[in-house]
Protein backbone atom coordinates (compact mmCIF):
# COMPACT_ATOMS: atom_id res chain seq x y z
CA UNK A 1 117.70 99.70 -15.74
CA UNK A 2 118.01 97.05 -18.32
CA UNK A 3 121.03 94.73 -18.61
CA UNK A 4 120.04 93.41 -21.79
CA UNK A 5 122.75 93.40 -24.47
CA UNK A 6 122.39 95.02 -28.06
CA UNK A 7 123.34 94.20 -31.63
CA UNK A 8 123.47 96.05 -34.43
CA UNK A 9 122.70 93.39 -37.61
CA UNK A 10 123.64 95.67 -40.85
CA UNK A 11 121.23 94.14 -43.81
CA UNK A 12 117.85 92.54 -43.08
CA UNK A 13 117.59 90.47 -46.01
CA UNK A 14 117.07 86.41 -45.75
CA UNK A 15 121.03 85.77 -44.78
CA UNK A 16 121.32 88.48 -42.37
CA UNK A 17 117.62 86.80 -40.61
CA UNK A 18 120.09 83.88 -39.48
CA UNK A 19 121.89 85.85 -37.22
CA UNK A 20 119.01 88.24 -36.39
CA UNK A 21 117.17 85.18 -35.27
CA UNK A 22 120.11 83.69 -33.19
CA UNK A 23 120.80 86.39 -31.65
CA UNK A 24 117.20 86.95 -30.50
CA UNK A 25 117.42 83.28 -29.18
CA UNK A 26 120.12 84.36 -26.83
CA UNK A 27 118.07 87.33 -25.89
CA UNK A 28 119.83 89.79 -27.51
CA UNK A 29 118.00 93.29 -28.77
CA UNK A 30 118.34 93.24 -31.99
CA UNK A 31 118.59 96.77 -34.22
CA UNK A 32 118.53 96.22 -37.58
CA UNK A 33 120.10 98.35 -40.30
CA UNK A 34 118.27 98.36 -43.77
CA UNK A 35 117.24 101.34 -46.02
CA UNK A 36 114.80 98.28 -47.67
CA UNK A 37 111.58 97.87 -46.07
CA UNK A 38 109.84 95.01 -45.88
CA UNK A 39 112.91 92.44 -45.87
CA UNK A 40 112.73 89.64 -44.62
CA UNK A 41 114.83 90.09 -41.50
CA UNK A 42 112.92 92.64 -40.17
CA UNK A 43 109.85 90.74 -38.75
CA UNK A 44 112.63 89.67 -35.91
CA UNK A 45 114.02 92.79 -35.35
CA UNK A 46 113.37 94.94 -32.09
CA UNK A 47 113.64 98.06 -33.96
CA UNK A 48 114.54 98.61 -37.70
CA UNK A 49 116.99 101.29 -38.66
CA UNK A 50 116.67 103.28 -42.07
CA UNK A 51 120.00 103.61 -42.67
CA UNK A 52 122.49 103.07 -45.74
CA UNK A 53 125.01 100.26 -43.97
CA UNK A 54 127.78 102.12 -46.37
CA UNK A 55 126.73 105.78 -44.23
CA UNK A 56 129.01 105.08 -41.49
CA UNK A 57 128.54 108.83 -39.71
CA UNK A 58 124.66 107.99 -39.68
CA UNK A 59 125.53 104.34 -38.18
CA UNK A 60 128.06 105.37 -35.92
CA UNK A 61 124.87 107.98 -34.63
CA UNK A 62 122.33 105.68 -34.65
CA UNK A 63 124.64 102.44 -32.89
CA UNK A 64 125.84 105.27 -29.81
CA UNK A 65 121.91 106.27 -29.30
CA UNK A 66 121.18 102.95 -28.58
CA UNK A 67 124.38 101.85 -26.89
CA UNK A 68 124.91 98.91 -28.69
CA UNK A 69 127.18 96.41 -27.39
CA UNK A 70 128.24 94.15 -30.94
CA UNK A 71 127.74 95.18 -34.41
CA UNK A 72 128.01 92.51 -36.84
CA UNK A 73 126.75 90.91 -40.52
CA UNK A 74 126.95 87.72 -42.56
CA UNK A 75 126.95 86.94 -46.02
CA UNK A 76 127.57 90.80 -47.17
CA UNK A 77 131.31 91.40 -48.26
CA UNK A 78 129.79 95.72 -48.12
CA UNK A 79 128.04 94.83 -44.92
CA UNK A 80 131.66 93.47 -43.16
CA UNK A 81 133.51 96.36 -44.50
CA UNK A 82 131.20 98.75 -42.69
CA UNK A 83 131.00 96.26 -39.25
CA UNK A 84 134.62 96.54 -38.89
CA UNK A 85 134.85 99.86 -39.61
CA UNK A 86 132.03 101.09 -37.26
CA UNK A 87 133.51 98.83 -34.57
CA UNK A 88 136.67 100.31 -34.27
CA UNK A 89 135.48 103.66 -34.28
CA UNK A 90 132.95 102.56 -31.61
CA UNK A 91 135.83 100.28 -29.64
CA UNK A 92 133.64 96.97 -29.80
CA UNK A 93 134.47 93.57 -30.28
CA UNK A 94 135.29 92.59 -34.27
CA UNK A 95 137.08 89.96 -36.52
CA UNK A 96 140.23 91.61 -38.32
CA UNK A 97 140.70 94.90 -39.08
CA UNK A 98 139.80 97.25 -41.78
CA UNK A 99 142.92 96.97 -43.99
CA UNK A 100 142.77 93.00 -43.62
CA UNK A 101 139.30 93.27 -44.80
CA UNK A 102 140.16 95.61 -47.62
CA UNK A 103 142.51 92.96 -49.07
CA UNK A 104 140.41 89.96 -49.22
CA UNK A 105 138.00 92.63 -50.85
CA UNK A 106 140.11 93.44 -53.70
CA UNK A 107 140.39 90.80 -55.54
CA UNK A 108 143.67 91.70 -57.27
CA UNK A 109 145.26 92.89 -54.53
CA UNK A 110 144.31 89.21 -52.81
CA UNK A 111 145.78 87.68 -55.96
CA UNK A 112 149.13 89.85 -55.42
CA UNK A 113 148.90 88.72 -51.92
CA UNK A 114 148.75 84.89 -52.51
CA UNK A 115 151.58 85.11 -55.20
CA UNK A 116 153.72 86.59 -52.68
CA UNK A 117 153.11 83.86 -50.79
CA UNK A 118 153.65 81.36 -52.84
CA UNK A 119 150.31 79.70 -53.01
CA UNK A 120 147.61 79.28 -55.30
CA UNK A 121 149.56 80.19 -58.50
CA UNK A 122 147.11 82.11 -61.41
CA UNK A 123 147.76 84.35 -64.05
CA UNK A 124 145.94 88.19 -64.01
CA UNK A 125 146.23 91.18 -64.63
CA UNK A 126 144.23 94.57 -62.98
CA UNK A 127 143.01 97.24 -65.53
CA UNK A 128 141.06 100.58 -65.48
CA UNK A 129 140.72 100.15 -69.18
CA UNK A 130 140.70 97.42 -72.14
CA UNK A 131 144.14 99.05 -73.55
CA UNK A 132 145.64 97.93 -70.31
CA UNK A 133 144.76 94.25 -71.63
CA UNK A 134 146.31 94.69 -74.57
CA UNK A 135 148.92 91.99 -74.13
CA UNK A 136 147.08 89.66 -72.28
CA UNK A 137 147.14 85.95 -74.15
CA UNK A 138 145.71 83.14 -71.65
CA UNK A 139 142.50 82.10 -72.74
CA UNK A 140 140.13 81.03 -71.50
CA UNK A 141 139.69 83.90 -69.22
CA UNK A 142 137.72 85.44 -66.42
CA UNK A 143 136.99 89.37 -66.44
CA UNK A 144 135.55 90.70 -62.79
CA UNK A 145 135.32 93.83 -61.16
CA UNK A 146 137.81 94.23 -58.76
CA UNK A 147 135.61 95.06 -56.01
CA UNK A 148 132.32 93.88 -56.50
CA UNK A 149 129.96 91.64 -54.34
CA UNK A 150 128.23 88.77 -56.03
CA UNK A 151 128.41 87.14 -59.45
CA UNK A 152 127.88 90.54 -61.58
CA UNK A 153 129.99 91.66 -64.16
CA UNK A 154 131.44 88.24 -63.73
CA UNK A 155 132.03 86.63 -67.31
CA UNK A 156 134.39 84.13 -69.21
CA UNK A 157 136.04 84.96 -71.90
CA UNK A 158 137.31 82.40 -74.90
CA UNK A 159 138.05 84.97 -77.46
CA UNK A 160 140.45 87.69 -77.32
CA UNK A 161 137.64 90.27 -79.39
CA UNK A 162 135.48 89.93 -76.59
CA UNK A 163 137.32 91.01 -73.44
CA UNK A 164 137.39 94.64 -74.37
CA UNK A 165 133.40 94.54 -74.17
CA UNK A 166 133.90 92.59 -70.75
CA UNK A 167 136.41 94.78 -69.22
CA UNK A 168 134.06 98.37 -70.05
CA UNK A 169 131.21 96.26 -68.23
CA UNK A 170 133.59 95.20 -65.05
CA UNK A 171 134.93 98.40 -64.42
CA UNK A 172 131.67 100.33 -64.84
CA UNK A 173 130.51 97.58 -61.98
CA UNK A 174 133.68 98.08 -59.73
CA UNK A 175 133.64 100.68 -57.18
CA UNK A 176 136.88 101.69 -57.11
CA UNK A 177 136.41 101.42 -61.42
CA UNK A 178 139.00 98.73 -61.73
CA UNK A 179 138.80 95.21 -63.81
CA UNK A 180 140.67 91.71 -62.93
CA UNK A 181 141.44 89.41 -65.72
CA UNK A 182 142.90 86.51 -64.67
CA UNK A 183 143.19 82.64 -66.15
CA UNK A 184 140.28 80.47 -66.31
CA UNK A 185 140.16 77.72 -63.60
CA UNK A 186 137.98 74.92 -65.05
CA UNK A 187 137.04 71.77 -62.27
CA UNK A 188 135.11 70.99 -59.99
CA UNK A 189 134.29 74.01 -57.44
CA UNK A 190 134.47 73.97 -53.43
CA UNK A 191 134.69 75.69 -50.27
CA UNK A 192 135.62 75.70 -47.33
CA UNK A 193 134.39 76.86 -43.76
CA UNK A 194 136.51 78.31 -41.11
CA UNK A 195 136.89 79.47 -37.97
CA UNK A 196 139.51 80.36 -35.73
CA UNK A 197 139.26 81.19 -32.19
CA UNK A 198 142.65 82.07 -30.07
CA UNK A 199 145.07 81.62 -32.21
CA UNK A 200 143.41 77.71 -32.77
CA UNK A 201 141.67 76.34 -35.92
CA UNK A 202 138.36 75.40 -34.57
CA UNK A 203 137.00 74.04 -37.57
CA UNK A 204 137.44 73.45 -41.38
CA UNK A 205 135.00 71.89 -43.14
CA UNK A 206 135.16 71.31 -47.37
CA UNK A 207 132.05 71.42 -49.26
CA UNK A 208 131.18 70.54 -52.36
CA UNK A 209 129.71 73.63 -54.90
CA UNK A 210 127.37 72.83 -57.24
CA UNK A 211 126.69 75.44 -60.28
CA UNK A 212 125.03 76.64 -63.21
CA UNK A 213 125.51 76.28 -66.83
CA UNK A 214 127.00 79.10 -68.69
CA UNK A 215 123.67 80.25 -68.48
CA UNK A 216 124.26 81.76 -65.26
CA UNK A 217 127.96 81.49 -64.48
CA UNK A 218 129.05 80.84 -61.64
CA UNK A 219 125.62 81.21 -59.71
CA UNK A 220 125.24 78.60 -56.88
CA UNK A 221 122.87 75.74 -57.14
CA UNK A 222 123.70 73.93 -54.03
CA UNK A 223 126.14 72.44 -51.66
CA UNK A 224 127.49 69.19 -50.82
CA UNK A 225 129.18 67.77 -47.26
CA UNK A 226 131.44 66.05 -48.07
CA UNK A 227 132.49 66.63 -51.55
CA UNK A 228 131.28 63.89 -54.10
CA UNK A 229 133.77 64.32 -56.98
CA UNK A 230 136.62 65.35 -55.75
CA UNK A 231 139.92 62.57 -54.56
CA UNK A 232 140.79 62.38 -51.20
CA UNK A 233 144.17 63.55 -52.35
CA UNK A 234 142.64 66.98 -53.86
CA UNK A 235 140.36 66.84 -50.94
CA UNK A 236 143.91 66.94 -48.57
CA UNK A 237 145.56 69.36 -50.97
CA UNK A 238 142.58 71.92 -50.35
CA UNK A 239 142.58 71.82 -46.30
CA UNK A 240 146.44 72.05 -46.69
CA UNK A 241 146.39 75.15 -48.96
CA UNK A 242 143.37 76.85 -46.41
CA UNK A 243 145.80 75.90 -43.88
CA UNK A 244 148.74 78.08 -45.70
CA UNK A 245 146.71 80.83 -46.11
CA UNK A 246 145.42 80.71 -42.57
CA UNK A 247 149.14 80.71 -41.50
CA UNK A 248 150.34 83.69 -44.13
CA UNK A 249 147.35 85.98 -42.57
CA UNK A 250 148.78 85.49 -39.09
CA UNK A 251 146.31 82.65 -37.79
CA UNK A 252 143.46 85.97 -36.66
CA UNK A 253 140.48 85.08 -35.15
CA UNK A 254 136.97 84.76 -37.59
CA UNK A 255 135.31 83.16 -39.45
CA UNK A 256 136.43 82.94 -43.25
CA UNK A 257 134.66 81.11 -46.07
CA UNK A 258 137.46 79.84 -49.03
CA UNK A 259 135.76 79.04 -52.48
CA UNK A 260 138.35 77.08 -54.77
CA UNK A 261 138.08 75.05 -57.88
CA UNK A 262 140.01 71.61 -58.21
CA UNK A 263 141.72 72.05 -61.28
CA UNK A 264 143.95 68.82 -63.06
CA UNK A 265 146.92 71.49 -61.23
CA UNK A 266 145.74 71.10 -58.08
CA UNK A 267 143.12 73.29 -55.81
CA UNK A 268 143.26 76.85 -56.95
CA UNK A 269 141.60 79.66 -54.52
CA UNK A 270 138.59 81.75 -56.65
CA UNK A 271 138.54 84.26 -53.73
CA UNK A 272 138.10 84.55 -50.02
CA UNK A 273 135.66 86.24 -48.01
CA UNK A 274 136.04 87.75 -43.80
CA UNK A 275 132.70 86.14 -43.36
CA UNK A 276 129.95 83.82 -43.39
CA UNK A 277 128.90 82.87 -46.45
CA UNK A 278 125.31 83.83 -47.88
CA UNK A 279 124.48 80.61 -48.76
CA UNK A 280 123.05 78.95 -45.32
CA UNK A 281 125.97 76.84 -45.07
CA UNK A 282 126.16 76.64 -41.74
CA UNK A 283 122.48 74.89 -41.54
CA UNK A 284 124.63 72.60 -43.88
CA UNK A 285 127.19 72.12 -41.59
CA UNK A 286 125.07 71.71 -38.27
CA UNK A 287 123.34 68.85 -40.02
CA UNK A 288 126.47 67.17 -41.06
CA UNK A 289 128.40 67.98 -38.20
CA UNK A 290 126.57 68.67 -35.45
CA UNK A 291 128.05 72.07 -34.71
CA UNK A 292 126.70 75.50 -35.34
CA UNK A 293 129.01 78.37 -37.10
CA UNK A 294 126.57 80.97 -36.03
CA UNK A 295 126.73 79.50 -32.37
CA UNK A 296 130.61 79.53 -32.43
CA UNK A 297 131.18 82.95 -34.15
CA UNK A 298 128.79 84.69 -31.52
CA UNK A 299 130.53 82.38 -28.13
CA UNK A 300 133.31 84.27 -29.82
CA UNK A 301 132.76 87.25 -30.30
CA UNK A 302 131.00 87.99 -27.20
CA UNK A 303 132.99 85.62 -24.87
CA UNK A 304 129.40 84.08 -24.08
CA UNK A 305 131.13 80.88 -24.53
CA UNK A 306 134.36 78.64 -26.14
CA UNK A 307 133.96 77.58 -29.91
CA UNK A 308 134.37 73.99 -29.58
CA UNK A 309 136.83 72.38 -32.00
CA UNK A 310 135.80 69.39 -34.60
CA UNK A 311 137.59 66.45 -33.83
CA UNK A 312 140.50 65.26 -36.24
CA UNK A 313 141.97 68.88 -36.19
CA UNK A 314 138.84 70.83 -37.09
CA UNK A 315 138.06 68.93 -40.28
CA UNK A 316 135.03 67.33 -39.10
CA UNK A 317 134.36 63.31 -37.65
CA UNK A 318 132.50 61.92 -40.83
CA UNK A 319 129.50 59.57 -39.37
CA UNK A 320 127.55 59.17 -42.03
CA UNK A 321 125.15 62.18 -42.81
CA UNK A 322 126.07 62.85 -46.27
CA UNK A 323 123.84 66.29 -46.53
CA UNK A 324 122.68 68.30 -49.12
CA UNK A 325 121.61 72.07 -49.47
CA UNK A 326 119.58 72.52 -52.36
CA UNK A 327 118.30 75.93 -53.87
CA UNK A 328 114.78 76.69 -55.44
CA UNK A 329 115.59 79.09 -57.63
CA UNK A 330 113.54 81.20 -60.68
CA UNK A 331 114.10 84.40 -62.57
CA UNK A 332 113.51 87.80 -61.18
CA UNK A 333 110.88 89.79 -62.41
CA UNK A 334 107.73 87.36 -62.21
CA UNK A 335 105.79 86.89 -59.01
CA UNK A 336 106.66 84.17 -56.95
CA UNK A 337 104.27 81.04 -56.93
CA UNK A 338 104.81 78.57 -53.75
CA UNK A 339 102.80 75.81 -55.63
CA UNK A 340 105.93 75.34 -57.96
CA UNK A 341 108.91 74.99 -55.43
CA UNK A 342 107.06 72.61 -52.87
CA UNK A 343 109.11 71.21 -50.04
CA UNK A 344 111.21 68.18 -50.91
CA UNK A 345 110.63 64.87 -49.13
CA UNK A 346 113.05 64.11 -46.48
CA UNK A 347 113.77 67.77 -46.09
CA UNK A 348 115.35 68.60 -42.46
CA UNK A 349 114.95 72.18 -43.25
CA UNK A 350 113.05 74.41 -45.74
CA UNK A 351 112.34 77.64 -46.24
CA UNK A 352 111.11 80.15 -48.43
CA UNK A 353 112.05 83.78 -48.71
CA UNK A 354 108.98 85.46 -50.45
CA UNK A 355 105.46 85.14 -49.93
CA UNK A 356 102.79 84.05 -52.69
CA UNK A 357 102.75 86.85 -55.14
CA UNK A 358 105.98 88.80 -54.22
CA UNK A 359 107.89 90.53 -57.11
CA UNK A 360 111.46 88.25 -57.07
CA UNK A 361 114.13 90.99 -56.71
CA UNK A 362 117.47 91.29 -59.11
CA UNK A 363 120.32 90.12 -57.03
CA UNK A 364 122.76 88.50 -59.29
CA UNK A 365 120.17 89.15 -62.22
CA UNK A 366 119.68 85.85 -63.66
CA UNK A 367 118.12 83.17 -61.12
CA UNK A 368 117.48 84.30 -57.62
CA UNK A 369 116.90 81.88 -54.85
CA UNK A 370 113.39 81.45 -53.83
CA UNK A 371 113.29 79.11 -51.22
CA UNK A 372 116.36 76.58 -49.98
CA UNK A 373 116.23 72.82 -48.52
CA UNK A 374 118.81 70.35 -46.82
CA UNK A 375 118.01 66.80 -46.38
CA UNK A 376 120.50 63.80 -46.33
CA UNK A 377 121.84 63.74 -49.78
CA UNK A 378 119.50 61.11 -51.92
């Protein structure tokens, strides 16, 4: 009989093949959960599951037949819903709990949450409708669905005769068909990475977020550690405000990933996911750092091992490897064409995530990522 342990990954696309492939390193089986052939993920998988990861009756059927002994995701806010979900019907080890989860999802509800709190102060407002705008007056503004993943339905908005066009589009996006508008935080964007294991901050580490044009707002371009233009004071102000938010949750065990924006107020929290990020970050971090975020969520989780903790309380022991991770990036709809995103010089890592000729995919609609890089930062 074999002792081998099982996973359940939910998603097989190019984030969800970080963990697939980890996981097979520590010789885990890995099943994973996609109703998307052909993604990326799945050419590591042991066996590939059909299955909706929103169907939890079909994945709570399909994790018991194989006797699965973790079920987990990264980058996917939908994805971590459904993990925690299926894992406490299924009684297996999980980060937070459903109704945590459903807070940070909500984006409103996480705004009400940080106000009570004291922290983070920003206007909003949550709507089902433009008349329930009507007396809104801080502009700039941002309009977002409540509940949705990713950058869509996401838009600023500088003139009052436009947000009744943004909010129909938001709330036709939003599951739950509700609309956020809140204030417009204008600086320089960051994030931070963190993980806490028994009760103990493990590790913190601020990165720098580099974006788009109005072109495509708010899309990622790449990442910096450490930041590059932001004061040592904001810098401080940031890891202090994680750390409030850390302690008004109850200090829980996970992994969390904090974007903010350094406005001339001060850091200002954007929103806050129970997760990894989709980004790669923590090929970022290992190359900064030296320690893996993967590697420590997993030791975790499993009780295969003890996160370490970063020296200087978590925050990282700076040595001298400024790093970069850079996206290659191009529109959906056209095939992709390897001779135009070749790898960089000096890269430490690079991949791409279609083959010659694929048809790029609509994720956030306006530039996908193609391929990815990190090399010390030029």
């Amino acid at each position: 009989m074999s002792t081998q342990k099982k996973i359940m990954v939910l998603g097989t696309n190019a984030g969800q093949a970080d963990l697939i492939r980890h996981m097979k390193d520590r010789g885990w089986f890995v099943i994973g959960v996609s109703p998307i052939k052909g993604e990326s993920g799945q050419a590591f998988c042991d066996v590939v599951e059909e299955i909706n990861i929103v169907d939890l009756d079909a994945l709570e059927e399909a994790a018991r037949r194989h006797e699965v002994d973790l079920v987990y995701s990264i980058s996917s806010d939908i994805a971590m819903t459904s993990v925690v979900a299926l894992a406490e019907r299924l009684g297996l080890p999980h980060f937070y709990d459903s109704e945590f989860v459903a807070l940070l999802d909500n984006k409103a509800a996480f705004r009400a949450f940080l106000k009570e709190h004291d922290l983070s102060p920003v206007p909003f407002i949550e709507v089902t409708e433009p008349a329930g705008a009507a007396h809104w007056d801080h502009f700039p503004c941002m309009v977002k669905p409540t509940d949705a993943q990713g950058q869509r339905g996401v838009v600023r908005i500088d003139r009052v005769e436009d947000l009744d066009a943004a909010i129909t589009q938001a709330v036709s996006l939003s599951r739950s068909k509700r609309a956020i508008v809140e204030g417009f935080l204008d600086g320089v964007e960051i994030s931070c990475n963190v993980m806490v294991s028994d009760g103990e901050v493990r590790m913190k580490v601020l990165s720098e977020r580099l974006v788009h044009g109005p072109h495509a707002l708010g899309v990622p371009r790449g990442h910096l550690v450490p930041c590059k233009d932001v004061s040592e004071e904001n810098q401080r102000a940031a890891l202090d405000l994680v750390d409030g938010i850390i302690a008004a949750m109850g200090t829980r065990d996970g992994v969390l990933y904090c974007q903010m924006i350094v406005t001339p107020e001060g850091p200002r929290v954007v929103e806050i996911a129970p997760r990894l990020d989709g980004c790669h970050m923590w090929r970022l971090i290992r190359a900064a750092e030296n320690v893996d975020l993967i590697g420590m969520a997993m030791d975790c989780l499993t009780g295969e091992g003890s996160p370490e903790t970063l020296p200087n309380g978590g925050e990282g022991d700076r040595h001298g490897r400024d790093m970069e991770l850079m996206f290659q990036q191009m529109a959906p709809g056209d095939p992709f064409d390897q001779a135009r995103f070749p790898e960089p010089e000096g890269s430490l890592y690079h991949e791409y995530r279609y083959e010659d000729g694929d048809d790029i995919r609509p994720i956030n609609g306006t530039l996908e990522v193609v391929g990815y890089y990190v090399r010390v930062t030029p």
